[in-house]
Protein backbone atom coordinates (compact mmCIF):
# COMPACT_ATOMS: atom_id res chain seq x y z
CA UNK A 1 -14.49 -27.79 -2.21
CA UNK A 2 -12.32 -24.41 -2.60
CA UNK A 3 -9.82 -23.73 -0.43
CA UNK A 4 -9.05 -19.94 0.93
CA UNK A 5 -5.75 -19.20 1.24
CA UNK A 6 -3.32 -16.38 2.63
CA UNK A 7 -2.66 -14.04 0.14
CA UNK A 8 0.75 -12.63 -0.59
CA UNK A 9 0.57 -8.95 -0.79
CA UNK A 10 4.23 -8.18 -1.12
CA UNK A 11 7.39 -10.02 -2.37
CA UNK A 12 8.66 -9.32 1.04
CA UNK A 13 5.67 -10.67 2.69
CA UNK A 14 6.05 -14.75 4.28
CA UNK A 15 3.17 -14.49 6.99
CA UNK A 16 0.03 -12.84 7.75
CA UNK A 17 -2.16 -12.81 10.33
CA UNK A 18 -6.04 -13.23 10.31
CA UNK A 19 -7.12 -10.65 12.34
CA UNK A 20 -11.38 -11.41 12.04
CA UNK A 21 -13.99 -13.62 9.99
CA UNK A 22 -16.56 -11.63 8.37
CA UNK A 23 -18.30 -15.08 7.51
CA UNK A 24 -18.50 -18.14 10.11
CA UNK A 25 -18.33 -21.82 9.75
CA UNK A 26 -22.38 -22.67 8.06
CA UNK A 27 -22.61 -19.63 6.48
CA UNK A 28 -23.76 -18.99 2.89
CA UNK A 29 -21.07 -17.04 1.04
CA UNK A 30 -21.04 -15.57 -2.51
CA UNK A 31 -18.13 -15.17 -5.18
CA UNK A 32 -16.76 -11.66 -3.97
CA UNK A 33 -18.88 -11.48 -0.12
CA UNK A 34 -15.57 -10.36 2.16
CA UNK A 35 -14.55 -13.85 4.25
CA UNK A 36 -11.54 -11.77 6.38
CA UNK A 37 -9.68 -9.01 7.43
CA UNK A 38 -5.92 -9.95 7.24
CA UNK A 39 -2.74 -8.16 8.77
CA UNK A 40 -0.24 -8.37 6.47
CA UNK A 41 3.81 -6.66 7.28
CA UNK A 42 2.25 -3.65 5.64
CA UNK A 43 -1.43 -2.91 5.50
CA UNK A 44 -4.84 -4.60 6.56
CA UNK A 45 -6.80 -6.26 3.63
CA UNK A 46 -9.84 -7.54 3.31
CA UNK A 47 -10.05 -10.95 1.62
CA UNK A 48 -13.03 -11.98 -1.06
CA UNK A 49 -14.17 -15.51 -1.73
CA UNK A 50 -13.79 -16.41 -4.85
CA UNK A 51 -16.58 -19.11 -5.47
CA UNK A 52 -19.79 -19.68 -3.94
CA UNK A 53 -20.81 -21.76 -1.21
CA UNK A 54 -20.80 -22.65 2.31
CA UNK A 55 -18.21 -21.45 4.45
CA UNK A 56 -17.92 -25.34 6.11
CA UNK A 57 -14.54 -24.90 7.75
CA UNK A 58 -12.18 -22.53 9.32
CA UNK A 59 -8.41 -23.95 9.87
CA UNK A 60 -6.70 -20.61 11.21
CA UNK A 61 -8.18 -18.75 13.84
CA UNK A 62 -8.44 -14.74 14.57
CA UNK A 63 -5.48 -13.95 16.32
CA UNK A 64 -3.17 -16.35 14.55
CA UNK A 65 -0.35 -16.35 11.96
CA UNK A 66 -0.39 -18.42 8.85
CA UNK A 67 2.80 -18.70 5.80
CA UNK A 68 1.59 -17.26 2.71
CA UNK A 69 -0.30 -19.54 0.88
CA UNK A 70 -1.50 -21.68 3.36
CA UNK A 71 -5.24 -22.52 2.99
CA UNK A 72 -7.01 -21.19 6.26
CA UNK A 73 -10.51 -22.10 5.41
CA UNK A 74 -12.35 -24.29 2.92
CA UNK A 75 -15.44 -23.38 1.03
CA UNK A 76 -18.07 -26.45 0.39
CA UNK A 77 -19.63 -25.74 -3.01
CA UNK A 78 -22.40 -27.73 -2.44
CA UNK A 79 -25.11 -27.49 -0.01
CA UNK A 80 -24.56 -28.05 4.23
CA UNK A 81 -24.92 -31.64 4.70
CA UNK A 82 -22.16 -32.40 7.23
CA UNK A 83 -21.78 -30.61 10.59
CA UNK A 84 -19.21 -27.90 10.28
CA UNK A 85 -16.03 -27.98 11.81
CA UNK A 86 -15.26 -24.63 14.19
CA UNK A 87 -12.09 -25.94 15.79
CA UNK A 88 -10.28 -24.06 18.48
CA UNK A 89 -14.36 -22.33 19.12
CA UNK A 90 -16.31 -25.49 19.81
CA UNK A 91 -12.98 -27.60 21.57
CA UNK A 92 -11.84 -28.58 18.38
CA UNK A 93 -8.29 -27.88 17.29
CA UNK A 94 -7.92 -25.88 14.35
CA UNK A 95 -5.60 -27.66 11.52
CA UNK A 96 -3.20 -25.65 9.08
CA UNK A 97 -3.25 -27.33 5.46
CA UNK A 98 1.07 -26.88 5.89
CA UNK A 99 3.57 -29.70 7.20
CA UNK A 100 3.63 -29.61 10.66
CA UNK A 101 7.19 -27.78 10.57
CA UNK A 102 5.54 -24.94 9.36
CA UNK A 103 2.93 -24.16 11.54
CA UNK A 104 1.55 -20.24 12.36
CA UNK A 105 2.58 -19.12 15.57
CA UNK A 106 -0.32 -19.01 18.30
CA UNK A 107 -2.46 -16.37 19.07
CA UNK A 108 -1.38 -13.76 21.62
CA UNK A 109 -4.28 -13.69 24.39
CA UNK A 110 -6.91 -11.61 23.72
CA UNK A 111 -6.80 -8.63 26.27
CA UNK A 112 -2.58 -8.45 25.71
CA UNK A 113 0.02 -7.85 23.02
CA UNK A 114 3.90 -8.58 22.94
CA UNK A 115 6.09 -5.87 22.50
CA UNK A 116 8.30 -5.84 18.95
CA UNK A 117 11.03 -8.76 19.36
CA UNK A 118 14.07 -7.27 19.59
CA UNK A 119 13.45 -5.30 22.93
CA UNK A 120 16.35 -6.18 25.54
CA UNK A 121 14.02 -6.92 29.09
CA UNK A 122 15.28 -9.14 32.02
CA UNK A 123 13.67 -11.36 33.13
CA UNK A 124 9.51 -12.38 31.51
CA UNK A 125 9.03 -10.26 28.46
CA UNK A 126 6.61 -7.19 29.85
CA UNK A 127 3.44 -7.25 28.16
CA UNK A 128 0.70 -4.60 27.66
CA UNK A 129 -2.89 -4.88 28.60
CA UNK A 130 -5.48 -3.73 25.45
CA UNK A 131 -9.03 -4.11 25.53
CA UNK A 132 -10.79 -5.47 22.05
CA UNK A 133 -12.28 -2.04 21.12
CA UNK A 134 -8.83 -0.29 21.59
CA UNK A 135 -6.64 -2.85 19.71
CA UNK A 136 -9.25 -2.32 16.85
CA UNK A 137 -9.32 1.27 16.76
CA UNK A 138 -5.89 1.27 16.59
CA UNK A 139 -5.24 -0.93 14.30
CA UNK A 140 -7.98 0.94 11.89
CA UNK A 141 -5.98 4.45 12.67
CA UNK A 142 -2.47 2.80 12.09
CA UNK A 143 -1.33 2.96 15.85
CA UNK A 144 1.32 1.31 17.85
CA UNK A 145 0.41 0.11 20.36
CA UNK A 146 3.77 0.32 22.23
CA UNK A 147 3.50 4.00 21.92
CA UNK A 148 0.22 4.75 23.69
CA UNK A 149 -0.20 4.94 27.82
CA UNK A 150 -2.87 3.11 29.05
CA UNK A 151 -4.78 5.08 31.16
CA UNK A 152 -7.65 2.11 32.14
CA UNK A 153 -7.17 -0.08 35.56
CA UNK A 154 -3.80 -1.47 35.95
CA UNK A 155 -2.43 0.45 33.16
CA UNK A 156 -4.88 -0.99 30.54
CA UNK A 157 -4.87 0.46 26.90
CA UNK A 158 -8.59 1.61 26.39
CA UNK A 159 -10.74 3.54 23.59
CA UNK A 160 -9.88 6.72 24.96
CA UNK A 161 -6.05 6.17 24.81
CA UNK A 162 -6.19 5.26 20.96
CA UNK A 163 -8.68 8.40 20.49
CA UNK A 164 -6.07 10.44 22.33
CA UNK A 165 -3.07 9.29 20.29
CA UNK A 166 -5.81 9.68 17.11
CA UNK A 167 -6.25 13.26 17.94
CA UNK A 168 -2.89 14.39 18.16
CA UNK A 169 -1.96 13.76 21.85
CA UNK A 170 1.79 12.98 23.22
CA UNK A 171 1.82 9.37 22.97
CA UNK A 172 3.87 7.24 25.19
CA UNK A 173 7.68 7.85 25.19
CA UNK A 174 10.24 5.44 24.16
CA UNK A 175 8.49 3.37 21.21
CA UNK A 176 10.04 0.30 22.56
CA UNK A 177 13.48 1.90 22.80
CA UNK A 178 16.36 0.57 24.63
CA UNK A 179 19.16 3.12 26.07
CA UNK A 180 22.06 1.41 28.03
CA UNK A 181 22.93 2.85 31.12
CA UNK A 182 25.37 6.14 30.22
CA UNK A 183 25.10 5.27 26.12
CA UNK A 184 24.29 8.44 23.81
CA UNK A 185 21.69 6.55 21.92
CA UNK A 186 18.66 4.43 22.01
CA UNK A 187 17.95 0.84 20.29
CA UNK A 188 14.39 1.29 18.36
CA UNK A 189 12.75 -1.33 17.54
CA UNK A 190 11.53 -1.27 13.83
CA UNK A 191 7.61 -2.50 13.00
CA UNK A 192 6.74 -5.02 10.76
CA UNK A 193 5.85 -2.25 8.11
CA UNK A 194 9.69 -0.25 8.37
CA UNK A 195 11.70 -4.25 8.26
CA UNK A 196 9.35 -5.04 5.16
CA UNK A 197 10.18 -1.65 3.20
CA UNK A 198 13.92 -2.43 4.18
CA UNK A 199 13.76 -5.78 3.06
CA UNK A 200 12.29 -4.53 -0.16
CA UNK A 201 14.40 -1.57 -1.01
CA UNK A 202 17.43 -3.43 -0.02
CA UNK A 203 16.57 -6.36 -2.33
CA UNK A 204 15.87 -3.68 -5.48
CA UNK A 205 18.93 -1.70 -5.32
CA UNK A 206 20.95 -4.79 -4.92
CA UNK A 207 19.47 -7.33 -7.86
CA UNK A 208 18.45 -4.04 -9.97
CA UNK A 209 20.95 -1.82 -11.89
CA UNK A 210 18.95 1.49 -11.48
CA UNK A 211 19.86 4.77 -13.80
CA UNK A 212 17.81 8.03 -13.24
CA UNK A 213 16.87 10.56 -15.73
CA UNK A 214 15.66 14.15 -15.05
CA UNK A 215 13.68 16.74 -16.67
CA UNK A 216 11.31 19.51 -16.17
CA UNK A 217 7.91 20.36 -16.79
CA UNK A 218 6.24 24.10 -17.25
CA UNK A 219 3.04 23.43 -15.50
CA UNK A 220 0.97 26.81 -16.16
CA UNK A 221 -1.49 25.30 -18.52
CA UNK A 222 -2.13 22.25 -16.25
CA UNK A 223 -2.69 24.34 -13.41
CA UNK A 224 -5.36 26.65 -15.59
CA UNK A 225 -6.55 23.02 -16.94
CA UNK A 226 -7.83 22.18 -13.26
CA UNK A 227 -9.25 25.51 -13.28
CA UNK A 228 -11.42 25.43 -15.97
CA UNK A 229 -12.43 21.99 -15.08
CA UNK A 230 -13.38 22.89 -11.80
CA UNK A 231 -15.64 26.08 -13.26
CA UNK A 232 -16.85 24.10 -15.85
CA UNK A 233 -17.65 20.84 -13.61
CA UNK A 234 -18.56 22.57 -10.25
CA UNK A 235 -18.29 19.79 -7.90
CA UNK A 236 -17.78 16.60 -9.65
CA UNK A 237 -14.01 18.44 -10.69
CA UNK A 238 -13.73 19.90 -6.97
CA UNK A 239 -11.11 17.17 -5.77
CA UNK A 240 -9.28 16.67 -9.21
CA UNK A 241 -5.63 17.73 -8.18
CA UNK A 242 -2.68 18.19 -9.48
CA UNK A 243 -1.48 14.53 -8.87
CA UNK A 244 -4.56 13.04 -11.00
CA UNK A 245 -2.98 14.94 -13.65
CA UNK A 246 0.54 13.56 -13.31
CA UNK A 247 -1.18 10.02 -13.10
CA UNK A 248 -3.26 10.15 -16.36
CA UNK A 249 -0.05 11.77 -18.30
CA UNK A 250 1.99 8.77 -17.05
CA UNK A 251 -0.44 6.23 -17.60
CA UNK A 252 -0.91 7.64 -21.36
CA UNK A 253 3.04 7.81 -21.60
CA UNK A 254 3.27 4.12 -20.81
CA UNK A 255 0.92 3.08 -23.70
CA UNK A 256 2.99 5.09 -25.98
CA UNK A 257 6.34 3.90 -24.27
CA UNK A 258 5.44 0.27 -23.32
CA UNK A 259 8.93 -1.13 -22.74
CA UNK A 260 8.71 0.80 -19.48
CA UNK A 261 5.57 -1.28 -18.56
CA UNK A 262 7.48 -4.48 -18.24
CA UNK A 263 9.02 -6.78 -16.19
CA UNK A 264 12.04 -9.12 -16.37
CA UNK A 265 10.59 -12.65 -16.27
CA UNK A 266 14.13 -13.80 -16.57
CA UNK A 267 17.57 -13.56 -18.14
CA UNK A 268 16.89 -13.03 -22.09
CA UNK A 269 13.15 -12.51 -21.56
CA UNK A 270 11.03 -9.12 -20.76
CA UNK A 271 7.55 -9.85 -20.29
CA UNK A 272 5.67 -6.18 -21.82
CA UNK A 273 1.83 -6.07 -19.80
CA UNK A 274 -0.68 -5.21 -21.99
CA UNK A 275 -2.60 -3.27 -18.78
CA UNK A 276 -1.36 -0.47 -17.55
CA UNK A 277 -1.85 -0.54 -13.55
CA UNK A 278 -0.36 2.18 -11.19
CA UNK A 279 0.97 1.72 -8.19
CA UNK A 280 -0.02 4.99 -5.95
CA UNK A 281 2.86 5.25 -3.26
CA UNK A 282 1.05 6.30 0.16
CA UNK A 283 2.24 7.93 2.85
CA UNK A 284 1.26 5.77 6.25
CA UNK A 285 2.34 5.95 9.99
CA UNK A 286 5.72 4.48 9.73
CA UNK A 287 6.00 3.71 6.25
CA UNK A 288 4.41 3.32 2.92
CA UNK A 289 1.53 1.38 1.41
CA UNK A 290 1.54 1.26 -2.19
CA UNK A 291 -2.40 0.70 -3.51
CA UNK A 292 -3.00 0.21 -7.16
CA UNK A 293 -4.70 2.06 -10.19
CA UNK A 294 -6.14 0.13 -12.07
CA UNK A 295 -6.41 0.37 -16.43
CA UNK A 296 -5.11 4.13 -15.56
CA UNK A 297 -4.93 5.02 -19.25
CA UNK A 298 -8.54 4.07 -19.86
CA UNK A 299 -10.32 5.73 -16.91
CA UNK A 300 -11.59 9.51 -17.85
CA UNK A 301 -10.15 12.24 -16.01
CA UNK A 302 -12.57 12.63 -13.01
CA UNK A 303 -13.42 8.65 -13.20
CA UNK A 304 -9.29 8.48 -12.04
CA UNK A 305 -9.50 11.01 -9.65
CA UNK A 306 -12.37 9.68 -7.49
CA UNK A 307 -10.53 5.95 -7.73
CA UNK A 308 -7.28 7.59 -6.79
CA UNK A 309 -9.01 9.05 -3.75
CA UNK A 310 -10.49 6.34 -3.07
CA UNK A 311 -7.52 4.25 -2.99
CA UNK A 312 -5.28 6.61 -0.70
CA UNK A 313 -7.93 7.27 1.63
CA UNK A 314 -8.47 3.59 2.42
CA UNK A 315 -4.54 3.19 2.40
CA UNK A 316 -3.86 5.98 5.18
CA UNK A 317 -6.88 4.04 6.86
CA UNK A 318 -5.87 0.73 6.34
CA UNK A 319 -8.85 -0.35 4.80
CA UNK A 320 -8.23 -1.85 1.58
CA UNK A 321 -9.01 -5.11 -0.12
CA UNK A 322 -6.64 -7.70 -1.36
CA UNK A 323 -6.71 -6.81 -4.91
CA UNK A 324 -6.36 -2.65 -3.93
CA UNK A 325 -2.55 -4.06 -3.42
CA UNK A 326 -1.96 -6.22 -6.12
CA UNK A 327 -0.54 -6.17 -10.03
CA UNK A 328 0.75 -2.80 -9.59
CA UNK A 329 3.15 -2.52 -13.11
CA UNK A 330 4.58 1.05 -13.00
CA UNK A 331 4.49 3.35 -10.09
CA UNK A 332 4.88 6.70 -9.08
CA UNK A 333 6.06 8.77 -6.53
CA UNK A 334 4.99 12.19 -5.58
CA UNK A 335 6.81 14.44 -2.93
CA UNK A 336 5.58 17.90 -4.05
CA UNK A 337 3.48 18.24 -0.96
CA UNK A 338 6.28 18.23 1.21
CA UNK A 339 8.00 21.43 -0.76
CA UNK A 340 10.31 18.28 -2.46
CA UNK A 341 11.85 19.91 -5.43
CA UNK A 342 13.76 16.43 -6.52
CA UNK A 343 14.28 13.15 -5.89
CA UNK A 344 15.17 9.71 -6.69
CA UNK A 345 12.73 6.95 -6.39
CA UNK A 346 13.83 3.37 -5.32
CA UNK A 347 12.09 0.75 -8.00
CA UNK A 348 8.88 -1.64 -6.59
CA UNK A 349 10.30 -5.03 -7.61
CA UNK A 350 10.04 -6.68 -9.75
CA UNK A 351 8.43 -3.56 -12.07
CA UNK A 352 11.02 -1.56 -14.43
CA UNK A 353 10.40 2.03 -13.39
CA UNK A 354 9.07 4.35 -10.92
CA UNK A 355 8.44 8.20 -11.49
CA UNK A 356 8.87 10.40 -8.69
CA UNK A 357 7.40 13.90 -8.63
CA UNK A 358 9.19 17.48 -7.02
CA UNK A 359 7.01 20.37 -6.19
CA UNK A 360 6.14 23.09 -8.35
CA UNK A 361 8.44 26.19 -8.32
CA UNK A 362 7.84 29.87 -9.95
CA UNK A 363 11.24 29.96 -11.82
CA UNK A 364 12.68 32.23 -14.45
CA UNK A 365 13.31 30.61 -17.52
CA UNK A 366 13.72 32.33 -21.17
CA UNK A 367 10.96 32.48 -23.82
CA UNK A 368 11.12 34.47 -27.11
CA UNK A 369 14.56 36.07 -25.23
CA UNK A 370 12.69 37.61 -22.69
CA UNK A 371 12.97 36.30 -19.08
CA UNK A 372 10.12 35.35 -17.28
CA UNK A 373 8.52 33.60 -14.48
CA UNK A 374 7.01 29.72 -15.03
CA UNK A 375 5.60 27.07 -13.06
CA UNK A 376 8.35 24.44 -13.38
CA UNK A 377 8.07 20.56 -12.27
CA UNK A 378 11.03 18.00 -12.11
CA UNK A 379 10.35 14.91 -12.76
CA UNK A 380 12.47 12.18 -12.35
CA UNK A 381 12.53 8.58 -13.68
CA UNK A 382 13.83 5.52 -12.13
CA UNK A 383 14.34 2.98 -14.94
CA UNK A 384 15.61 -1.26 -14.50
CA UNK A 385 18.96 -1.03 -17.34
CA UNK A 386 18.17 -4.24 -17.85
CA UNK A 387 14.69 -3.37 -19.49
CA UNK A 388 15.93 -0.84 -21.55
CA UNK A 389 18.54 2.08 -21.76
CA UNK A 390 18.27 5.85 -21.66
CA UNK A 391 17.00 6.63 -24.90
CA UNK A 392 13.88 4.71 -23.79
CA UNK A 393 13.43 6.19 -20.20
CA UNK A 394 13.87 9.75 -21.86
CA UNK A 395 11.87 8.98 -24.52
CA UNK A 396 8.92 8.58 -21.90
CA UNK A 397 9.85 11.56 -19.50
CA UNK A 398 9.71 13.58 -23.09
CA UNK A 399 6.14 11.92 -23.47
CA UNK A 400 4.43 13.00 -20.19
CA UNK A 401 6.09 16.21 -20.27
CA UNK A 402 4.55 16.45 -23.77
CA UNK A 403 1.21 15.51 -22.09
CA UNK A 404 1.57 17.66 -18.93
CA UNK A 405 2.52 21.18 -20.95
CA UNK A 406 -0.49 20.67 -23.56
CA UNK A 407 -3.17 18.40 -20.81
CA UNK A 408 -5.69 19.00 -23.14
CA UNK A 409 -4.55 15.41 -24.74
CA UNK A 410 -5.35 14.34 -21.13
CA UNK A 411 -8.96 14.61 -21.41
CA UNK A 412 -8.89 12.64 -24.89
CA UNK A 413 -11.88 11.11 -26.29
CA UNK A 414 -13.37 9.98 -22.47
CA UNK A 415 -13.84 14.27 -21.91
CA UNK A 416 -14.93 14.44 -18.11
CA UNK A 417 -18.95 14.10 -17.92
């Protein structure tokens, strides 16, 4: 018998919520078939199984909340023999394999949703009508449901609210805002995504003793790098960017800098991974979803750019799997897109660094005593003092600037084919 469980996607993260089965109770499953789409306080994942068998029982129902780590269905390895237990479906209660002090909070009825806690009402908490199809569409498109106006009868949130919202429409005003009579300002509500990230970011700047360094990068033989792969490639280079570039040059700097690829396991004791795994930060309605690149520094050129796309597509989508999320061991951070030109980057406990990326500027600069115009790039690097020091976190901004002003090394031996 192997138990399922609910994943922990964050450090932050002490509950999720099943949100539909992909398998049900009889069926025949196989190690990696997708079991179930969980909400977690930052993304939706999809969760594999991780042994073969028959899916004989399912403890936590859609709709519901479980603690991390409690087992929400069981897996019989052997063949059906028994009738299947369906609880809550077939007038069964469901059970939670956790002490009943710590049970998941019911499910909200299926046609309505609570607004965020933390909304001053009088009287019954209001609640808002959403059909099925809409709560799924917006939960696929990253919407809040608090901020759309049902149009449907008696206010109802229907498919053609979310696809109005979807394509740009005024959504509902207010966002669960509260604004005392006569008061200058308005209570918001935060989502689950926004208290997770402040939980997160609070808890690194507080237990971590962060330093930055800064330095810049001439970027003119990059940029004619993407160029030539693009002519030379056609299509298969037509998506590399800029960013791809940035990612191979830090994965490559963390092989040659490896303290930076650590963790501290405890007081006295660094653990150094041997795997160098990127965590991608993603801009998402209302926060950010951090997916993960996986063995960056081994992964050609164009092999990293289609994975990176891949991975922050499905992230502004919310449709990544469980291990998309997970073992992340250096990430970075890139702002360029939003005409950034510098920033500092908070650190993704409980990794030692995160690199955070500025736009690219035409700036004059002096070569061979002449003045003339470059591309320039600042990069700055977030580093955990208690890892290592500033000869160390320089040492690696020297190496992917090294990489980044002669990218031919980024093509190495794996040259894009």
């Amino acid at each position: 018998m192997a138990e399922v469980i609910m994943p922990k996607m964050s450090d932050a993260m002490t509950e999720g919520k099943v949100l539909s089965w992909r398998k049900r109770v009889g069926d025949r499953v196989g190690r990696g078939d997708v079991l179930a789409e969980i909400e977690t306080d930052k993304v939706n994942v999809e969760i594999e199984a991780e042994s073969a068998g028959m899916l004989s029982e399912i403890l936590v129902q859609e709709g519901q909340f479980a603690p991390v780590g409690t087992v929400i269905a069981q897996i019989n390895g052997g063949s059906a023999a028994a009738a299947p237990r369906t609880g809550p479906a077939e007038g069964i209660p469901a059970r939670v394999g956790v002490s009943p002090a710590v049970q998941p909070r019911p499910a909200q009825p299926a046609e309505e949703a609570q607004l965020p806690a933390g909304v001053a009402e009088e009287g019954p908490a209001p609640r808002l009508k959403v059909s099925p199809l809409a709560r799924r569409l917006a939960a696929e498109r990253g919407i809040d449901l608090t901020r759309v106006t049902g149009t449907g009868p008696g206010g109802r949130i229907v498919e053609r609210d979310i696809e109005a919202v979807a394509a740009g429409a005024p959504a509902a005003p207010g966002q669960a805002a509260v604004a005392p009579a006569g008061a200058d300002y308005e209570d918001v509500a935060q989502s689950r995504m926004r208290q997770a990230i402040a939980r997160g970011v609070a808890q690194s700047k507080q237990t971590i003793p962060h330093f930055y360094v800064t330095g810049d990068v001439e970027m003119r033989r990059a940029l004619d790098l993407r160029v030539q792969l693009k002519e030379a490639y056609g299509d298969a280079a037509g998506t590399l960017s800029i960013n791809d570039l940035i990612l191979k040059a830090s994965a490559l700097a963390l092989r040659a800098c490896p303290e930076l690829n650590a963790t501290l396991v405890s007081p006295g004791t660094v653990r150094r991974f041997r795997r160098i795994h990127l965590g991608v930060m993603v801009a998402v309605p209302d926060g950010l979803v951090v997916p993960v690149l996986r063995d960056a520094d081994r992964l050609p050129l164009l092999a990293l750019s289609k994975e990176a796309r891949r991975l922050v597509e499905g992230a502004r989508q919310l449709r990544l799997r469980q291990d998309d999320f997970t073992g992340a061991t250096f990430s970075v951070s890139n702002l360029g897109m939003y005409d950034v030109t510098t920033f500092s980057a908070i650190i993704n406990a409980p990794q030692a660094g995160i690199l955070a990326v500025g736009q690219i500027q035409e700036r004059p600069v002096v070569r061979d005593g002449d003045i003339v115009a470059r591309p320039l790039m600042e990069l700055t690097v977030s580093v955990d003092h208690r890892v290592t020091d500033g000869v160390g976190a320089a040492a690696f901004l020297a190496e992917v600037k090294r990489l980044l002003e002669h990218p031919v090394l980024l093509l190495g031996p794996d040259a894009p084919h």
